[in-house]
N, C-alpha and C. Protein backbone atom coordinates (compact mmCIF):
# COMPACT_ATOMS: atom_id res chain seq x y z
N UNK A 1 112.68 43.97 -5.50
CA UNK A 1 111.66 44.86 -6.01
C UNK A 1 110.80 44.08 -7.00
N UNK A 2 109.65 44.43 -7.04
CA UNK A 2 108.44 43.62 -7.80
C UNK A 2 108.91 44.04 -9.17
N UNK A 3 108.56 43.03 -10.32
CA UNK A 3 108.85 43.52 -11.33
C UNK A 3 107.71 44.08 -12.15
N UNK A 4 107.77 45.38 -12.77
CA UNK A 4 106.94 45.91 -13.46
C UNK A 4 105.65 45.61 -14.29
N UNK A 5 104.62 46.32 -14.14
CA UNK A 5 103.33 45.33 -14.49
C UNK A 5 102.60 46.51 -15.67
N UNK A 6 101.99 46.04 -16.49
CA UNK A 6 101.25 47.00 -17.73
C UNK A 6 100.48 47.04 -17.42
N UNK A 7 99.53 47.26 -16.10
CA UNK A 7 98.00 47.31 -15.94
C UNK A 7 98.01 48.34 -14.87
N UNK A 8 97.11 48.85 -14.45
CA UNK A 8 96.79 49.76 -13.52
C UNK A 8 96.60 49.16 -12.49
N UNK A 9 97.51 49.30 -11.10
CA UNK A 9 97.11 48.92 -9.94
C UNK A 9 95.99 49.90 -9.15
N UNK A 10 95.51 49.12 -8.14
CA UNK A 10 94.34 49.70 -7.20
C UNK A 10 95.31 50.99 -6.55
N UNK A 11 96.51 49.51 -6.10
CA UNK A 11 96.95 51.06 -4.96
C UNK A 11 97.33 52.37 -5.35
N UNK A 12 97.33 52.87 -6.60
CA UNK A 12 97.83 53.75 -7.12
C UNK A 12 96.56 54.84 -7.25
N UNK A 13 95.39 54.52 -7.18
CA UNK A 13 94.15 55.15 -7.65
C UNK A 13 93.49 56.19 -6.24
N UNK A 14 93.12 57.07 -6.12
CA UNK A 14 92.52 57.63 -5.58
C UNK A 14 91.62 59.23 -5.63
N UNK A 15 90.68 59.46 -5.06
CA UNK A 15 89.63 60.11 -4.91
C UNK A 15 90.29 62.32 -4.43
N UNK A 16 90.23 63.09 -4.79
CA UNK A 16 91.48 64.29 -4.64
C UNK A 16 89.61 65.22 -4.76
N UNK A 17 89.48 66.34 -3.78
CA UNK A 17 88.86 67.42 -3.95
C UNK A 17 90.39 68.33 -4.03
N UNK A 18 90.13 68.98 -5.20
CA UNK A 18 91.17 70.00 -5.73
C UNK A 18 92.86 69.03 -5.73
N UNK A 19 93.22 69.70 -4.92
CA UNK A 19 94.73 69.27 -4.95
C UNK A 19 94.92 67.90 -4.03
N UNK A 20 93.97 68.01 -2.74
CA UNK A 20 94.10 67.41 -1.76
C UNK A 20 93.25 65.49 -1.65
N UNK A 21 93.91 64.96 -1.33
CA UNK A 21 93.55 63.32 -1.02
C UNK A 21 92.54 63.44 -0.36
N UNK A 22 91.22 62.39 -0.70
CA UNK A 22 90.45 62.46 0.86
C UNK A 22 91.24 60.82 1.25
N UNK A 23 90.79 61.21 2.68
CA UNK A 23 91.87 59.86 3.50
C UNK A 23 90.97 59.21 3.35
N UNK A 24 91.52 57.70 3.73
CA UNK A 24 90.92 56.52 4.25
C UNK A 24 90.17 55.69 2.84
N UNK A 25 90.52 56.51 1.82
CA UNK A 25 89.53 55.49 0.80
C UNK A 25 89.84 54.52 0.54
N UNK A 26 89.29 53.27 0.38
CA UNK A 26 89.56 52.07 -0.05
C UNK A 26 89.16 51.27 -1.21
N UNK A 27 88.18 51.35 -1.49
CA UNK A 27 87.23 51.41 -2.62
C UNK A 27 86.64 52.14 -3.59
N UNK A 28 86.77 51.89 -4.38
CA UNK A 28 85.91 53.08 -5.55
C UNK A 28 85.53 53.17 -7.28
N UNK A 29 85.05 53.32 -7.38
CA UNK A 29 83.93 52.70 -8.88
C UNK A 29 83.23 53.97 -9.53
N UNK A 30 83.49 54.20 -10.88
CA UNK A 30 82.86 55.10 -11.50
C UNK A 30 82.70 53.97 -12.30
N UNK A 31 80.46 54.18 -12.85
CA UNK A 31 79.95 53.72 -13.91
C UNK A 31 79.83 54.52 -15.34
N UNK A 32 79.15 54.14 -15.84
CA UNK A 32 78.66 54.97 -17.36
C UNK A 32 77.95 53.91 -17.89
N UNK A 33 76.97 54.70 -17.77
CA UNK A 33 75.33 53.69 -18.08
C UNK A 33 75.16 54.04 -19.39
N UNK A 34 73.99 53.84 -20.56
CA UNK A 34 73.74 54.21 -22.01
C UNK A 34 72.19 53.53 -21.76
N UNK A 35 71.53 54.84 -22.22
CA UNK A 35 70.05 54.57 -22.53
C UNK A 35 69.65 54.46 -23.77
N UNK A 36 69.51 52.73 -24.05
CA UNK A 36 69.44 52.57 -25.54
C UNK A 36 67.81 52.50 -25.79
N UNK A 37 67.30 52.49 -27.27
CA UNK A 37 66.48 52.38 -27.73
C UNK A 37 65.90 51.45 -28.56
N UNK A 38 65.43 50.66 -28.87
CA UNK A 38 65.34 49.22 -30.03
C UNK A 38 65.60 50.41 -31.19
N UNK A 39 65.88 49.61 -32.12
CA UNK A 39 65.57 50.26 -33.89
C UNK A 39 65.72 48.70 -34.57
N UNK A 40 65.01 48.02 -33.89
CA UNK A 40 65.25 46.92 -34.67
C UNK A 40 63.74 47.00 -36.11
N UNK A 41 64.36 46.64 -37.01
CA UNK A 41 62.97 46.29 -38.09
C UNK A 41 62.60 45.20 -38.32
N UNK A 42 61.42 45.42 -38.79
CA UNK A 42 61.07 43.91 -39.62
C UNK A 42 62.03 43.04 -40.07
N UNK A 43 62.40 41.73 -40.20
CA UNK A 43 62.91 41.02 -41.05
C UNK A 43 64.36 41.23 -40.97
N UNK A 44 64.89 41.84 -39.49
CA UNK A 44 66.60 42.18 -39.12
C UNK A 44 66.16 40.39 -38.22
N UNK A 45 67.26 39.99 -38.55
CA UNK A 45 67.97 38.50 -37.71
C UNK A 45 68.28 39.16 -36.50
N UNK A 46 69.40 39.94 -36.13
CA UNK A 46 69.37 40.59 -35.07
C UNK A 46 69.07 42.33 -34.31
N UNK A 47 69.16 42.15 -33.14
CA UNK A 47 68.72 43.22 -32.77
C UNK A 47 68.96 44.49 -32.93
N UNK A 48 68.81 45.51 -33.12
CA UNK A 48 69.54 46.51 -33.19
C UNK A 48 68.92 47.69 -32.08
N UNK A 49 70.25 48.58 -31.83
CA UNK A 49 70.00 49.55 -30.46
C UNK A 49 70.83 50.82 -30.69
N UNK A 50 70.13 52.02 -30.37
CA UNK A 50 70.46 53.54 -30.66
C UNK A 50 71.00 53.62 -29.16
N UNK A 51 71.95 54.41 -29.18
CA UNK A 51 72.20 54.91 -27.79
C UNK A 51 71.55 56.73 -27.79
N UNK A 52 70.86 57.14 -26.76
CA UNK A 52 70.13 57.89 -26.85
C UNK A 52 70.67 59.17 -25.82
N UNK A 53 70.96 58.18 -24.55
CA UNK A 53 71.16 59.51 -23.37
C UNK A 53 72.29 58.34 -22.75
N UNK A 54 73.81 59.48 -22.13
CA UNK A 54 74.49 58.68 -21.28
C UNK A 54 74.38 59.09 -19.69
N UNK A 55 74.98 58.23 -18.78
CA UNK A 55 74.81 58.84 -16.84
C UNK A 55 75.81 58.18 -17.01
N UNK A 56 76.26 58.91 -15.29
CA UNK A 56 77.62 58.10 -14.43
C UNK A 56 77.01 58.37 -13.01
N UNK A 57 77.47 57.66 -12.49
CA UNK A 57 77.54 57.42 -11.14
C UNK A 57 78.77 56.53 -10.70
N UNK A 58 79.38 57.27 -9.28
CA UNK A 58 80.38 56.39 -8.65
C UNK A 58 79.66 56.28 -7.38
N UNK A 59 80.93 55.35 -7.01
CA UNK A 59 80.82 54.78 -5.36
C UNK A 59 81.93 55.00 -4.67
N UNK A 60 82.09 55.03 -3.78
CA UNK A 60 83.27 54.94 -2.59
C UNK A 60 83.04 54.05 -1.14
N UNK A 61 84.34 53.45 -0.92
CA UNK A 61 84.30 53.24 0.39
C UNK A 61 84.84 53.72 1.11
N UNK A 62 85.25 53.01 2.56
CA UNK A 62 86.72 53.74 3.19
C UNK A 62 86.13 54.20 4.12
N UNK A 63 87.26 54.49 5.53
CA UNK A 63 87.20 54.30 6.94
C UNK A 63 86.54 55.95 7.14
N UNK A 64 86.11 56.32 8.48
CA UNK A 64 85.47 57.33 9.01
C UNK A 64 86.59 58.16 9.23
N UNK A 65 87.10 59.63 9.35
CA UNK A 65 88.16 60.17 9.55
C UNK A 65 87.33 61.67 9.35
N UNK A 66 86.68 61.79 10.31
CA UNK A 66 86.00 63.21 10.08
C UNK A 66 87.53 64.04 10.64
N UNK A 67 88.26 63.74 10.57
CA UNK A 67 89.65 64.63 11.45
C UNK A 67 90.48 64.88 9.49
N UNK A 68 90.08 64.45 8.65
CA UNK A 68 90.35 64.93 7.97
C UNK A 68 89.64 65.71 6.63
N UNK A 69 90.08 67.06 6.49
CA UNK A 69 89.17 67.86 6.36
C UNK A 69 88.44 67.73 4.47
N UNK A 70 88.82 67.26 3.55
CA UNK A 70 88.10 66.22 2.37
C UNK A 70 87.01 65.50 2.84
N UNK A 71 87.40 64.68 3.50
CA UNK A 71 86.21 63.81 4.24
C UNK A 71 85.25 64.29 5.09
N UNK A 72 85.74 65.78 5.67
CA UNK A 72 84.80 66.68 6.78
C UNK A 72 83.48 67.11 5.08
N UNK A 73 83.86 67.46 4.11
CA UNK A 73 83.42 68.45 3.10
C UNK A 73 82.64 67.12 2.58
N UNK A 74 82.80 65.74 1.85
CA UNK A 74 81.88 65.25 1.57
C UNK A 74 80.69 64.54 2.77
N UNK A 75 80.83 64.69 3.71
CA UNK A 75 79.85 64.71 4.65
C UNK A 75 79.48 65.39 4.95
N UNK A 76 79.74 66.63 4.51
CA UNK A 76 78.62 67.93 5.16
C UNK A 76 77.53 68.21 3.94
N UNK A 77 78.23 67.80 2.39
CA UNK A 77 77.86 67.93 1.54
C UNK A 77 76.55 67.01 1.56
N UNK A 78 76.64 65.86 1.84
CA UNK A 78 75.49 64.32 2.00
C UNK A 78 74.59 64.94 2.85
N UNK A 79 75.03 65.68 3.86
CA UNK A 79 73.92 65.99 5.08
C UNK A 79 72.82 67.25 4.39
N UNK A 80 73.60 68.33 3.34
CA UNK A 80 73.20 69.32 3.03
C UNK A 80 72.41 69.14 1.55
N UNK A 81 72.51 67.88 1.15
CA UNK A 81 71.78 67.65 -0.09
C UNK A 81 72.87 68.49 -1.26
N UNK A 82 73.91 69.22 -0.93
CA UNK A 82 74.16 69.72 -2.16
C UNK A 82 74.80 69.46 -3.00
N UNK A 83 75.69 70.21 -3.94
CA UNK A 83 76.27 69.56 -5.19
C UNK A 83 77.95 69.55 -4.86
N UNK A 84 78.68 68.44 -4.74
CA UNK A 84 80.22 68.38 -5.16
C UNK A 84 80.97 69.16 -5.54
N UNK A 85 81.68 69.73 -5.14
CA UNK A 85 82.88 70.81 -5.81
C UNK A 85 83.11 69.98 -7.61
N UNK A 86 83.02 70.84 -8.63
CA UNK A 86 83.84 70.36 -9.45
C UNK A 86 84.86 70.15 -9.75
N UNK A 87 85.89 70.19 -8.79
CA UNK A 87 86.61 69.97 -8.97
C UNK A 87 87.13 68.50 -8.02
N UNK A 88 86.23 67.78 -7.87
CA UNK A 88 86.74 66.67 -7.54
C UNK A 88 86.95 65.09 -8.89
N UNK A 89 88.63 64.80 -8.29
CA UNK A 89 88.63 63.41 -9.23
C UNK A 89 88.64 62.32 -8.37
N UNK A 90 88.44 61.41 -9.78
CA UNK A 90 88.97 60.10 -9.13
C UNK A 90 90.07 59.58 -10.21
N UNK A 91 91.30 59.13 -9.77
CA UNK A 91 92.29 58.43 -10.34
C UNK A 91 92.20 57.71 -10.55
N UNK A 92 92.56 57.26 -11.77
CA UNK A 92 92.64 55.42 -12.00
C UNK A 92 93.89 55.11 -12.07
N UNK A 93 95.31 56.15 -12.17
CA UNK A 93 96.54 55.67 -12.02
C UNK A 93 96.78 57.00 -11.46
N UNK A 94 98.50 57.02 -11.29
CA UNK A 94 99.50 58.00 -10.61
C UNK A 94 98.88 59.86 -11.67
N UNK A 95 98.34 58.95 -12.74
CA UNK A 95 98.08 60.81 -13.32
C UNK A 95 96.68 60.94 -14.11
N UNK A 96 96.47 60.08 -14.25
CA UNK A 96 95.00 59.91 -15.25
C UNK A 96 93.85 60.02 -14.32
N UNK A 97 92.68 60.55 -14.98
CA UNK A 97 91.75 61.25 -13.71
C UNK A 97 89.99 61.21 -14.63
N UNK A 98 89.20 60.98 -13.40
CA UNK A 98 88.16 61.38 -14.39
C UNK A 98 87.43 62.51 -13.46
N UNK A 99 86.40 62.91 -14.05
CA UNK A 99 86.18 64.46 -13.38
C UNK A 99 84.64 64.56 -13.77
N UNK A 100 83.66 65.82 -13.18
CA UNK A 100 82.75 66.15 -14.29
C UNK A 100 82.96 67.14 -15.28
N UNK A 101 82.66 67.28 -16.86
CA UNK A 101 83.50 67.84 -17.68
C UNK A 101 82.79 68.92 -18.05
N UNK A 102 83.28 69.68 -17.14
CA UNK A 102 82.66 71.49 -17.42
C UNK A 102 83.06 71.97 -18.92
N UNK A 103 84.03 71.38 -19.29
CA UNK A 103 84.39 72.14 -20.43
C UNK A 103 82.92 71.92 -21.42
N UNK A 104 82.83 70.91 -21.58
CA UNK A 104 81.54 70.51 -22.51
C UNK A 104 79.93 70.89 -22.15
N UNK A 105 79.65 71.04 -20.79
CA UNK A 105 78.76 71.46 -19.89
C UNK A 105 78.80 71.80 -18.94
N UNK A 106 79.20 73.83 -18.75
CA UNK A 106 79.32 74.26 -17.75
C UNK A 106 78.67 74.04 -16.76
N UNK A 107 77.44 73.40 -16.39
CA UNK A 107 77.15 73.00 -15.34
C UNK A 107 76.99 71.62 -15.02
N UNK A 108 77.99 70.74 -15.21
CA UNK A 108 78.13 69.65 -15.19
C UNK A 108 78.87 69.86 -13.64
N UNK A 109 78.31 68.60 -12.71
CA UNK A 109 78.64 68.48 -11.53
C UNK A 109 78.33 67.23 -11.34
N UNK A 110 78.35 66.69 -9.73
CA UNK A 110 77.80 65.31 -9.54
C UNK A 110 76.89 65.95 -7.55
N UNK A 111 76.33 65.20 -7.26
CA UNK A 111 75.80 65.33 -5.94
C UNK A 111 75.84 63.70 -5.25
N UNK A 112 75.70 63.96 -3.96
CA UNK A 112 75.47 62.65 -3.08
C UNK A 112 74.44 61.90 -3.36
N UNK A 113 74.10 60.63 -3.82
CA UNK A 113 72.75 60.32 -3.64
C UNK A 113 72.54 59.17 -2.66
N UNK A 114 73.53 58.30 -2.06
CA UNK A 114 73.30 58.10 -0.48
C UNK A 114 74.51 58.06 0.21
N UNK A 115 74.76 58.09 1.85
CA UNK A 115 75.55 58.34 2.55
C UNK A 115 75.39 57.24 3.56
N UNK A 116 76.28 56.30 3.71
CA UNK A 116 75.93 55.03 4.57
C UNK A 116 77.48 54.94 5.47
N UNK A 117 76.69 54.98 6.96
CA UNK A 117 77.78 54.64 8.13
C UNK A 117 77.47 53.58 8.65
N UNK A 118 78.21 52.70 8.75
CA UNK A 118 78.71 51.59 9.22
C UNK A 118 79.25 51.65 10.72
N UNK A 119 78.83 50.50 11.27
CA UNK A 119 79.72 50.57 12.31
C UNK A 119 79.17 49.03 13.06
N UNK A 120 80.57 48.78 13.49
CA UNK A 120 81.12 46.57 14.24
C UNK A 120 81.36 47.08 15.45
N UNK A 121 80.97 46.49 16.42
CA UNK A 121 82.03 46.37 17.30
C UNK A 121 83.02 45.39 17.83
N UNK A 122 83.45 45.38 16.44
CA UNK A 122 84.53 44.20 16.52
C UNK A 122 85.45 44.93 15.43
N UNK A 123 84.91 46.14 14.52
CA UNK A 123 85.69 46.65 13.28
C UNK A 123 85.79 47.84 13.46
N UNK A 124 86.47 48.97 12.72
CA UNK A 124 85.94 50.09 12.93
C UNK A 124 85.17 50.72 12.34
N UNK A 125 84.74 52.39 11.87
CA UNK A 125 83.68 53.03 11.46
C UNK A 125 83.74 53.11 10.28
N UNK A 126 82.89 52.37 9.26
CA UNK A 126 83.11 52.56 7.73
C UNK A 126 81.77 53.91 6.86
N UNK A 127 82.62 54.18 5.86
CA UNK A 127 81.66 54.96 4.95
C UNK A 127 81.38 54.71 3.62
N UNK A 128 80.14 54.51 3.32
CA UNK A 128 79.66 54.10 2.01
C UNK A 128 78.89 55.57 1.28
N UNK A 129 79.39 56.01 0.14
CA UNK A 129 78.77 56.97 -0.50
C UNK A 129 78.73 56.39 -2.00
N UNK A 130 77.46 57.37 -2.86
CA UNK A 130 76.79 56.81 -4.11
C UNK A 130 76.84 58.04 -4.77
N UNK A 131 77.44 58.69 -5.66
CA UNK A 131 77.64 59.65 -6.20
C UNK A 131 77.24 59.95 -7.69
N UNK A 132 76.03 60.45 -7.82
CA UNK A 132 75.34 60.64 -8.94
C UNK A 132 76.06 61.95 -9.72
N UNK A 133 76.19 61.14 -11.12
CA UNK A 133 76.86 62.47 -12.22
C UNK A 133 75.31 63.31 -12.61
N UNK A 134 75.56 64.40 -12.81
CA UNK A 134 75.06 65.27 -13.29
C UNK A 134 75.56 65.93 -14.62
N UNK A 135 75.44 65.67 -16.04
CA UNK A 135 75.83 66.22 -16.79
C UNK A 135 77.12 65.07 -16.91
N UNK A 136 77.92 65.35 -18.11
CA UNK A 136 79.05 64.83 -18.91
C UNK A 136 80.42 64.40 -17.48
N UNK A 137 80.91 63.48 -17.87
CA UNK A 137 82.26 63.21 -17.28
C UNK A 137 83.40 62.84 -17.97
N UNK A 138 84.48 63.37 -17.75
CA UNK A 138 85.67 63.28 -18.88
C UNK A 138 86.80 63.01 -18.17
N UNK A 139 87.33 61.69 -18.61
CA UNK A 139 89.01 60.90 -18.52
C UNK A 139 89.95 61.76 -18.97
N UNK A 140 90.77 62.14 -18.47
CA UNK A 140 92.31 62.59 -19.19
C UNK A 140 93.22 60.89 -18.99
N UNK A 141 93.72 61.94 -20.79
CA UNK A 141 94.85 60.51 -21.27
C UNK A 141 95.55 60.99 -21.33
């Protein structure tokens, strides 16, 4: 047996609308951008910067599996322009999760902002999605 590691593995991480896994993911990335502002003055040596407004956006990869029904819901969602269940996470370990954080902004959600199919014929059918936050997102520790 491997011996125990203090960092967060990949394989442990994954993407859940409500209770349920979507299959096939392989990849996946939540950002958090900061829209800063100069405040630098006269006669400062260095720069100085306000943070003003924050965003997130994630990504996903991972194989085609319209046979499973997570993966049926964010592709109907991409096709329909609309907004994400809030209640979808993404894991970064076996229990820790990030989310959009209704508590702070009830209408905090995220939507699709592109939907990319792939396809080799030498590989099989891949899916690329870009998932724009809308409003606040919050980690449980």
């Amino acid at each position: 047996m491997p011996a125990p590691c203090d960092v967060n593995l990949g394989k442990n991480t994954k993407m859940t609308i409500g209770t349920e896994q979507v299959a096939r993911i392989n990849t996946m990335s939540i950002t958090v951008n900061a829209s800063n502002v100069d405040i630098t003055e006269l006669g400062d040596d260095w720069m100085k910067h306000c943070v003003t407004m924050l965003d997130w956006n994630a990504s996903i990869e991972g194989y085609m599996d319209l046979s499973d029904t997570e993966q049926n819901t964010l592709h109907s969602i991409a096709l329909s322009g609309g907004m994400l269940p809030n209640n979808i996470r993404f894991y970064d370990d076996e229990t820790n999760y990030w989310t959009p954080d209704t508590a702070t902004d009830a209408e905090a959600k995220a939507s699709v902002e592109t939907y990319t199919w792939n396809s080799d014929p030498q590989g099989i059918v891949t899916i690329n999605m870009s998932i724009k936050g809308n409003g606040p997102i919050w980690r449980t520790s």
